[in-house]
Protein backbone atom coordinates (compact mmCIF):
# COMPACT_ATOMS: atom_id res chain seq x y z
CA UNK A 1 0.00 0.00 0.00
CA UNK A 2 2.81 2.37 0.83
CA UNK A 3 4.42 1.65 -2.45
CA UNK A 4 1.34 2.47 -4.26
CA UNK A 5 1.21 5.20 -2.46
CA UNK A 6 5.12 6.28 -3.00
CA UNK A 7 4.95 5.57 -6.87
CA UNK A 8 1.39 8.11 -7.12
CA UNK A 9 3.46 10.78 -5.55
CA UNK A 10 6.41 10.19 -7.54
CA UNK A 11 3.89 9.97 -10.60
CA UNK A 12 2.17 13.45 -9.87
CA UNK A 13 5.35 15.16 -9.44
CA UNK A 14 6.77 13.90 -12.49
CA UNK A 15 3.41 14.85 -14.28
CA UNK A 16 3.76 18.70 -12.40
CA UNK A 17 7.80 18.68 -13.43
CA UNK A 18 6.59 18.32 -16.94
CA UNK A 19 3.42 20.51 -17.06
CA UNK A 20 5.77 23.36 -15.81
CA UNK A 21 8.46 22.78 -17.68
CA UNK A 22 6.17 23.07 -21.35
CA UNK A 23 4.18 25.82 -19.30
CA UNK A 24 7.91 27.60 -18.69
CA UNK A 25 8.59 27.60 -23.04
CA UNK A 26 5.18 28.88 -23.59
CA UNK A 27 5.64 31.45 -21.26
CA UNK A 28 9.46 31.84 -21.98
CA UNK A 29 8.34 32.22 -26.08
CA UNK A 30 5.32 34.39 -25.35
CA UNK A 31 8.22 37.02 -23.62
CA UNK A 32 10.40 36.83 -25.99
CA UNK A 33 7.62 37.81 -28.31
CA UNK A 34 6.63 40.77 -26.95
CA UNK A 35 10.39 41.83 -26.01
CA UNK A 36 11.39 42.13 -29.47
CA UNK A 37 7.48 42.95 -29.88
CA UNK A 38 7.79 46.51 -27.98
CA UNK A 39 11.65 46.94 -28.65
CA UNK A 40 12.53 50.46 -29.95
CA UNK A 41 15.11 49.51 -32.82
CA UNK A 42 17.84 51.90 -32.87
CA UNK A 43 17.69 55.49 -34.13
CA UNK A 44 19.22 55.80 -37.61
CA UNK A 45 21.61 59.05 -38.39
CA UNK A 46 20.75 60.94 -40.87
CA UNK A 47 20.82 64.34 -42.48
CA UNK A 48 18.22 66.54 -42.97
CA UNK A 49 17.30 69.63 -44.84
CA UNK A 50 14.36 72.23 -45.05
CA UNK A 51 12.10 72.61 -48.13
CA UNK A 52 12.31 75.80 -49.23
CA UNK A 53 10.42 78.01 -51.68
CA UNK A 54 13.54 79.85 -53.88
CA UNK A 55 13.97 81.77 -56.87
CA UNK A 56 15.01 79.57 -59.82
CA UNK A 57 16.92 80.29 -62.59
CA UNK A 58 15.97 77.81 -65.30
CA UNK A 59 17.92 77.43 -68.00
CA UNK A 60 17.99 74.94 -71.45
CA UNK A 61 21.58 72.90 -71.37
CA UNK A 62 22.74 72.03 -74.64
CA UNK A 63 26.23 70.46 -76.44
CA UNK A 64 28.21 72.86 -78.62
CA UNK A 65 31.15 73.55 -80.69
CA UNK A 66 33.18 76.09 -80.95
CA UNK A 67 34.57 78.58 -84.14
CA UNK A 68 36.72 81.01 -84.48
CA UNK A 69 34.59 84.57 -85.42
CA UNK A 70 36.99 84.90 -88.18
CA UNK A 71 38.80 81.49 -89.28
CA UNK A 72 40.55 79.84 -91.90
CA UNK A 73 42.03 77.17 -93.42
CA UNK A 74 44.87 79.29 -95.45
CA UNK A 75 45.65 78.02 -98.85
CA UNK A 76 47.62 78.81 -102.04
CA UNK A 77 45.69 80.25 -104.86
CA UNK A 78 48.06 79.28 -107.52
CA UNK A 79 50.54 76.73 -107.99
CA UNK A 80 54.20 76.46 -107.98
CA UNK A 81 57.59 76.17 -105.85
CA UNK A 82 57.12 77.16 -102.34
CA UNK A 83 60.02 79.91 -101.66
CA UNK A 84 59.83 80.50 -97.74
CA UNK A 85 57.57 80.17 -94.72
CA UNK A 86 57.46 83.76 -93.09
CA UNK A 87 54.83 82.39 -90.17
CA UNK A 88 55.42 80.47 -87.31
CA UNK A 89 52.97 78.54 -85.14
CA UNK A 90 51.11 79.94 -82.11
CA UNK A 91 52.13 83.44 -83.06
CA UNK A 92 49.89 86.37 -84.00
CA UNK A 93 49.98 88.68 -87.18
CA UNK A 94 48.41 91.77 -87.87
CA UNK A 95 46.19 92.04 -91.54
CA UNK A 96 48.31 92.10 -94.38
CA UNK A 97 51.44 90.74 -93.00
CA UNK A 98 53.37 87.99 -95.47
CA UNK A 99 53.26 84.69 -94.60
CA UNK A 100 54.12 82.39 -97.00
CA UNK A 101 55.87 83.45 -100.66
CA UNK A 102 55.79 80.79 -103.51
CA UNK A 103 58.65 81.51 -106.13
CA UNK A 104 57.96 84.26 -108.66
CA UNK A 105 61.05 84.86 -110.22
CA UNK A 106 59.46 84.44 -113.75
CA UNK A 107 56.32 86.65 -112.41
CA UNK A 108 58.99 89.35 -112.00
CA UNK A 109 60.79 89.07 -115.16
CA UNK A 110 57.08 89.43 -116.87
CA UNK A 111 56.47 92.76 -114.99
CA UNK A 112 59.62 93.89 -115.76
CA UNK A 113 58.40 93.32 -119.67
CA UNK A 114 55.08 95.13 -119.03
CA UNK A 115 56.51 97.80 -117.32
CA UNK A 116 59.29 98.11 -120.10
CA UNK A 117 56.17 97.93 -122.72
CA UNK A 118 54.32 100.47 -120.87
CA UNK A 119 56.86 103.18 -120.47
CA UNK A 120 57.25 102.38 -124.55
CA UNK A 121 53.18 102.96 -125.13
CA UNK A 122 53.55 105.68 -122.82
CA UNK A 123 56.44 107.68 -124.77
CA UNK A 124 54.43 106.68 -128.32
CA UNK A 125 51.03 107.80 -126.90
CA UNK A 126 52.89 111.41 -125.89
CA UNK A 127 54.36 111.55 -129.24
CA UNK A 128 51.46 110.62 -131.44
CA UNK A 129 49.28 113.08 -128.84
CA UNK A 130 51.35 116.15 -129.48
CA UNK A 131 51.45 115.17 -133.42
CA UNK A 132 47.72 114.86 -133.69
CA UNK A 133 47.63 118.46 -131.81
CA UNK A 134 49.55 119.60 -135.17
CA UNK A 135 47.78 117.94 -137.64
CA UNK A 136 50.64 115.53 -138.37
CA UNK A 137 48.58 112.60 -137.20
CA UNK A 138 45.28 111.16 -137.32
CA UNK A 139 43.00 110.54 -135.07
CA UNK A 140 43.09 106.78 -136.10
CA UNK A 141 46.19 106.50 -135.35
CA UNK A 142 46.08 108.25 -132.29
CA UNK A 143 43.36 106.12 -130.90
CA UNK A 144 45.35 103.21 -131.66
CA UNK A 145 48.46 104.05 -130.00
CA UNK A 146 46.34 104.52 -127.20
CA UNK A 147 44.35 101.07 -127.11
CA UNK A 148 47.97 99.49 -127.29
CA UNK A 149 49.05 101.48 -123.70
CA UNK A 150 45.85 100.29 -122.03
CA UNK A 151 46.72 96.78 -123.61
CA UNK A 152 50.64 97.36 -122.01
CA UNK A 153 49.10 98.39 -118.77
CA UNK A 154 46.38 95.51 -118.62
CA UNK A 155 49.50 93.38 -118.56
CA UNK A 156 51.31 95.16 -115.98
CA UNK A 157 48.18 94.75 -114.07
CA UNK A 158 47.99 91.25 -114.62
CA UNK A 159 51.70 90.48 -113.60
CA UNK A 160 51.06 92.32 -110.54
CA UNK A 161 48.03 90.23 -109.71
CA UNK A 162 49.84 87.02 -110.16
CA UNK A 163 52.14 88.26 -108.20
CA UNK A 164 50.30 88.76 -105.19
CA UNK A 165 48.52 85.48 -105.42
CA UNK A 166 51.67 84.04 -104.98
CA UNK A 167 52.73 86.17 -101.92
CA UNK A 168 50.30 84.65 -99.14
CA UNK A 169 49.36 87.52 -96.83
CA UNK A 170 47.05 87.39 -93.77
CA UNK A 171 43.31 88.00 -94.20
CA UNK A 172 43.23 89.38 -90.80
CA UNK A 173 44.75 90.10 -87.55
CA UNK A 174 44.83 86.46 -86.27
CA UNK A 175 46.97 83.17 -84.68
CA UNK A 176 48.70 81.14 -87.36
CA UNK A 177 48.82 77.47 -86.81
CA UNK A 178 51.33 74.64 -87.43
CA UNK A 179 52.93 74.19 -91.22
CA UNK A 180 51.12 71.24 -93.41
CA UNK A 181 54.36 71.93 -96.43
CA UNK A 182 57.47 72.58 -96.66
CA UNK A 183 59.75 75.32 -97.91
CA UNK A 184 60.85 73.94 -101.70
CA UNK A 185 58.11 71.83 -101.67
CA UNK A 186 55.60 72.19 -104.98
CA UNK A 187 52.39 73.28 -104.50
CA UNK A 188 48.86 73.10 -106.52
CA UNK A 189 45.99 75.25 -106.48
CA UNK A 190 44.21 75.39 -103.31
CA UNK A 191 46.88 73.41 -100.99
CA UNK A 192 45.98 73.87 -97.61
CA UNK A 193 49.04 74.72 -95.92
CA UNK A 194 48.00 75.98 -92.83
CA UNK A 195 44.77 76.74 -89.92
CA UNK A 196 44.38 80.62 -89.27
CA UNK A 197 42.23 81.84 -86.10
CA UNK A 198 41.16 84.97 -84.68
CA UNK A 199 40.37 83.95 -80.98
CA UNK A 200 39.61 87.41 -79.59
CA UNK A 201 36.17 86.23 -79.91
CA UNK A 202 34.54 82.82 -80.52
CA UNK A 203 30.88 81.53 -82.43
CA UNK A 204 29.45 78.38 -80.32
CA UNK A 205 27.28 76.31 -81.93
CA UNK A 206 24.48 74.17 -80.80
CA UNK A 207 21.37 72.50 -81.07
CA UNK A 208 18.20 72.87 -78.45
CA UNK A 209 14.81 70.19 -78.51
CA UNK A 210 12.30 71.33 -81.11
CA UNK A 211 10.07 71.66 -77.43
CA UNK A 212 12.43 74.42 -76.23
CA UNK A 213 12.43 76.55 -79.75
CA UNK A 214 10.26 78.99 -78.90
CA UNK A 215 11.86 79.74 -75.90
CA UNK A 216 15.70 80.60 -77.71
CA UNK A 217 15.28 84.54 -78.86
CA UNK A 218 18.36 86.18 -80.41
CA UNK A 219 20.06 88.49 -78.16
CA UNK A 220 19.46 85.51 -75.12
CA UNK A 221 22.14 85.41 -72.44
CA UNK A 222 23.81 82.41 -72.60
CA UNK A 223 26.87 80.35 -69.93
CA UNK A 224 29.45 78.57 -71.85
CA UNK A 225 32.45 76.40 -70.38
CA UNK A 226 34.61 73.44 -70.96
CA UNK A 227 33.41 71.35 -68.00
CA UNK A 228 29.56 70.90 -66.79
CA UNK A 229 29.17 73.19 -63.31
CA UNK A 230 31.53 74.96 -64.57
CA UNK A 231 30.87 77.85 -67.20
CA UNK A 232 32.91 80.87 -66.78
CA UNK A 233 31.74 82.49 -70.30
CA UNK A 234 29.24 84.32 -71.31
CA UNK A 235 27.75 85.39 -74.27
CA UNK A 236 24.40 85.99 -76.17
CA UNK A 237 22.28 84.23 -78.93
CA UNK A 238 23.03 85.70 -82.39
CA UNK A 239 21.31 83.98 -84.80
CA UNK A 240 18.45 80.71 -84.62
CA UNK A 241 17.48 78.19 -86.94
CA UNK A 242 14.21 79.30 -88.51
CA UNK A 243 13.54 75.65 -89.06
CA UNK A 244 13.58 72.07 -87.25
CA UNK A 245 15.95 69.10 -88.38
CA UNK A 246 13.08 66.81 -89.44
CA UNK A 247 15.92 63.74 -88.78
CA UNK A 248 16.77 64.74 -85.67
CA UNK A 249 14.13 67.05 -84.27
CA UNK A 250 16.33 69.69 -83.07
CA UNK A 251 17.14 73.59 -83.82
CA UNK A 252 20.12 74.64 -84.83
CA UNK A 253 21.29 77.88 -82.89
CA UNK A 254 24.75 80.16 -82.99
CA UNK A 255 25.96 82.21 -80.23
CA UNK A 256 28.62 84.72 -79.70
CA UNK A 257 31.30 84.83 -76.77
CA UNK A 258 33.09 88.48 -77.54
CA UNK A 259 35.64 88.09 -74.83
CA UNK A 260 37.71 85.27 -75.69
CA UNK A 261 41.52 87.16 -75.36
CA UNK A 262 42.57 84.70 -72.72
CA UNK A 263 42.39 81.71 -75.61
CA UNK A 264 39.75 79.91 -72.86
CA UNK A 265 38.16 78.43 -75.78
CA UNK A 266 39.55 76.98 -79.27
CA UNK A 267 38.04 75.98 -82.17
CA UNK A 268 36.87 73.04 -82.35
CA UNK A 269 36.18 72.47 -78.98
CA UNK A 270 33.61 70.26 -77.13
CA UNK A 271 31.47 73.05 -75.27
CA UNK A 272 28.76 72.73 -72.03
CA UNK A 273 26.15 75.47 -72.76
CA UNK A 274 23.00 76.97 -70.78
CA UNK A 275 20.71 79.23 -72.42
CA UNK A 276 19.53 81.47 -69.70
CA UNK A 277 15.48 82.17 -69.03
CA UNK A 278 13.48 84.31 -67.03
CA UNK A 279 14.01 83.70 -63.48
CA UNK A 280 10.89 82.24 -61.54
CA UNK A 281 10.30 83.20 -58.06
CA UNK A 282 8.40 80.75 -55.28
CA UNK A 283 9.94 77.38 -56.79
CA UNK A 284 9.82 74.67 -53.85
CA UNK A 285 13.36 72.91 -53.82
CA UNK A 286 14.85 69.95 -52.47
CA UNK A 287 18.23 68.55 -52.64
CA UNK A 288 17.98 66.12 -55.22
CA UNK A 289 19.79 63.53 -52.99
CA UNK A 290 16.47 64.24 -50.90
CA UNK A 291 14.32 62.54 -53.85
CA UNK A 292 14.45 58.59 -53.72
CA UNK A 293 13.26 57.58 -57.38
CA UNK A 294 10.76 53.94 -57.15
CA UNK A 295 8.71 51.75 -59.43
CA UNK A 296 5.49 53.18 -57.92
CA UNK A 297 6.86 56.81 -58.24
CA UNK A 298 9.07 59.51 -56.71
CA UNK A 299 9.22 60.57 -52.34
CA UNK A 300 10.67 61.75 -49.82
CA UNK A 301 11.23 61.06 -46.22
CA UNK A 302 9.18 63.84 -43.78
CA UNK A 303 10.92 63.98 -40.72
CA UNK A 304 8.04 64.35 -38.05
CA UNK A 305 8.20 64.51 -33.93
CA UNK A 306 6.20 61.98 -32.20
CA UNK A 307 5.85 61.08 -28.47
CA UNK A 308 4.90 57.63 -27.00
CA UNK A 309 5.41 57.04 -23.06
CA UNK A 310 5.95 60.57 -22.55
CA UNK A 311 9.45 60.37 -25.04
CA UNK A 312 9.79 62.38 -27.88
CA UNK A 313 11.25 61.07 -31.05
CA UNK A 314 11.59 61.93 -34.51
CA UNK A 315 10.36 59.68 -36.88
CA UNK A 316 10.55 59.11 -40.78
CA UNK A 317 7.17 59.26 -42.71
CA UNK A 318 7.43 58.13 -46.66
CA UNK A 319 5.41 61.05 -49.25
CA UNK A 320 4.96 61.08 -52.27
CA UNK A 321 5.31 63.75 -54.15
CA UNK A 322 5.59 64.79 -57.93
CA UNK A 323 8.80 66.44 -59.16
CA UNK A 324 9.78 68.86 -61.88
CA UNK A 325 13.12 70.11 -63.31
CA UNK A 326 16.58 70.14 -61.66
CA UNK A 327 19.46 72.54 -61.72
CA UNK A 328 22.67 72.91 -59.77
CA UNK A 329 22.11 69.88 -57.48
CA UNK A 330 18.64 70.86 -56.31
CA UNK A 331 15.19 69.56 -57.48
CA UNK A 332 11.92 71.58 -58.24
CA UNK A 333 8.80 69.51 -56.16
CA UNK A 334 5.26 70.12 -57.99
CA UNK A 335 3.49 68.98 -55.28
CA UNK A 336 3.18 66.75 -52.59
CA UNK A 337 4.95 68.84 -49.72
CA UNK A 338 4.82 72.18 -48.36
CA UNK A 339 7.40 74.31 -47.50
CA UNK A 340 9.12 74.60 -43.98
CA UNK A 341 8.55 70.62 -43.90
CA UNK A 342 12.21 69.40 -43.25
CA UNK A 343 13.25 65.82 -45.10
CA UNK A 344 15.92 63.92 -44.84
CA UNK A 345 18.66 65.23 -47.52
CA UNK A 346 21.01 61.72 -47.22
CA UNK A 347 21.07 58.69 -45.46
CA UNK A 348 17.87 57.01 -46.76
CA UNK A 349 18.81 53.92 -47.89
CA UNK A 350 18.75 52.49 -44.28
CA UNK A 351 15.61 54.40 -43.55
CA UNK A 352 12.39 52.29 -43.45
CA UNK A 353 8.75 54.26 -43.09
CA UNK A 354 8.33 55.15 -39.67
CA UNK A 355 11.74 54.16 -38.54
CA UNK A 356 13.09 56.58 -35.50
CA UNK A 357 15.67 59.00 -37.25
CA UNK A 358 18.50 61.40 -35.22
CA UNK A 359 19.90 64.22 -37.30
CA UNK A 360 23.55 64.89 -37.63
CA UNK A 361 24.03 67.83 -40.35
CA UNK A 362 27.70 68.08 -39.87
CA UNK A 363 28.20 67.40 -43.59
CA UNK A 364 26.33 70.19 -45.76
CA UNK A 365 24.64 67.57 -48.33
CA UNK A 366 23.93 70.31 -50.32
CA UNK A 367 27.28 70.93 -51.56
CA UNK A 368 27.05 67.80 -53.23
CA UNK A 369 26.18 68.37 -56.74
CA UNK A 370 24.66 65.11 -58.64
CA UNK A 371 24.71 67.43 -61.62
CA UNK A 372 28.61 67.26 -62.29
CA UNK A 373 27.91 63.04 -62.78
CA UNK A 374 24.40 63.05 -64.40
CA UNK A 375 23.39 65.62 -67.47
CA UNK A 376 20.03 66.17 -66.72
CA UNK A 377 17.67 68.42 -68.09
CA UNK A 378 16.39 71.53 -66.40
């Protein structure tokens, strides 16, 4: 009876042992639960910046080239032995100065015949003039002594002429550029022998969508530099294409940089150009590395304060919102905030919506301009 008794008690407490240890998971599970349940993850740093309605100064980018306002390709107008090279490269001559002289040793001897032949006409046309005063010669005559001077100085003229083709002066006050020939070298007809440049002032061309045409006027303001962000000329619109490419749906437009004595710019050269419009006052702007760009469209994180237990925390809340053009690192917003509303400006890839955010701005995001890696247009 007493071992019944003994092996009952020993039963129940084995059954309790049990019972409490599976009651113990449960209850060890079910507070683990809501541990991680109610646990606060950790505040994420982040950056943040105000939206702010500015004054924006749109502009229309564009790719251009650049020409010399006055530039040439210099060439030889007739052929024959080239004599000497008077020009050297990089340095500048004034209008008129010689530059290149092809042999005209012949070219001389025949003005030294027309000249003889005209001093001869001339004497005759003196002698039969003074006859014909005294009735010793006929008017006939006279008259043809007279056609054969013009004929004597025709040729002089003409042996002149070919003379200066062959004497290659400067068409204007300009840079010469690097010898193509050489000196004793023969030339033909319209050798190129050299590039000629004024660069006291430059032409840029360029070409603008066929949806910005009507807003390119002549006389425009317009920034031009070698590098995007950075466009240290300036100049204005001087002519516009009164058509569009049908091929490529663009307009072709020219523009003028006057100030170009520093040699900045060469011909030739791969140009970044804004056209300049109308500023626009009351423009919200963000950062663009405020704008986070999604399948289901473009937002921004609001940073908003919240408190819960009596703590105050600042918390990340995804919008929506509808953007426009961009310009200098900063992005126009349609709609979709309001201004004074401060976002976070970086640090939103490990932001989730309605994560608990702390604010470090001791890096000025906005100095960062995504413009200088992306073209965009603006």
């Amino acid at each position: 009876m007493k071992r019944r008794l003994v092996v009952s008690i020993v039963f129940l407490l084995v059954i309790v042992l049990c019972g409490g240890l599976i009651w113990f998971n449960f209850f060890k599970a079910k507070m683990i639960t809501q541990f991680f349940a109610n646990m606060q993850p950790p505040a994420q740093v982040v950056s943040s910046t105000t939206v702010e309605a500015k004054t924006w100064n749109p502009v229309i980018p564009a790719i251009g080239t650049s020409r010399a306002w006055n530039g040439v390709e210099l060439a030889v107008q007739v052929g024959g032995l080239l004599k000497k090279i008077y020009f050297k490269p990089n340095q500048h001559y004034a209008q008129g100065d010689l530059l290149l002289q092809i042999d005209d040793t012949v070219d001389q001897a025949d003005l030294a015949n027309a000249l003889a032949a005209v001093k001869l006409n001339e004497a005759n046309f003196d002698r039969s003039k003074t006859l014909a005063a005294r009735g010793y010669a006929s008017d006939a005559t006279l008259d043809q002594v007279a056609s054969q001077l013009a004929t004597a100085r025709a040729q002089e003229a003409r042996a002149r002429a070919v003379i200066d083709l062959k004497a290659l002066k400067a068409p204007f006050p300009g840079v010469a550029g690097i010898a193509r020939v050489d000196e004793g070298q023969y030339l033909q007809a319209g050798t190129s022998v050299a590039t000629y440049q004024n660069l006291d002032s430059m032409r840029v061309d360029f070409t603008v969508p066929e949806q910005s045409a009507d807003a390119v006027k002549v006389d425009q303001d317009v920034r031009v530099g070698t590098k995007e962000g950075d466009l240290p000329f300036r100049g204005k619109i001087i002519g516009v294409d009164p058509r569009v490419d049908p091929k490529t749906r663009l307009v072709s437009v020219q523009a003028l940089i006057p100030d170009n004595k520093d040699k900045g710019i060469l011909p030739g050269q791969f140009l970044q150009v804004e056209v300049i419009l109308p500023a626009q006052s009351n423009i919200l702007t963000v950062p663009q590395t405020a704008v986070v760009t999604s399948l289901y469209g473009d937002y921004v994180f609001a940073i908003e304060e919240q408190e819960k237990d009596g703590v105050k925390r600042l918390v990340a809340r995804q919008v929506f919102v509808k953007t426009g053009r961009r310009q200098q690192g900063s992005m126009e917003i349609v709609s979709g905030i309001e201004a004074g509303q401060k976002v976070i400006a970086s640090g939103q890839n490990k932001v989730q919506a309605g994560a608990t955010v702390k604010i470090d701005n001791s890096v000025d995001i906005t100095k960062f301009n995504p413009d200088n890696l992306n073209s965009t247009t603006r």
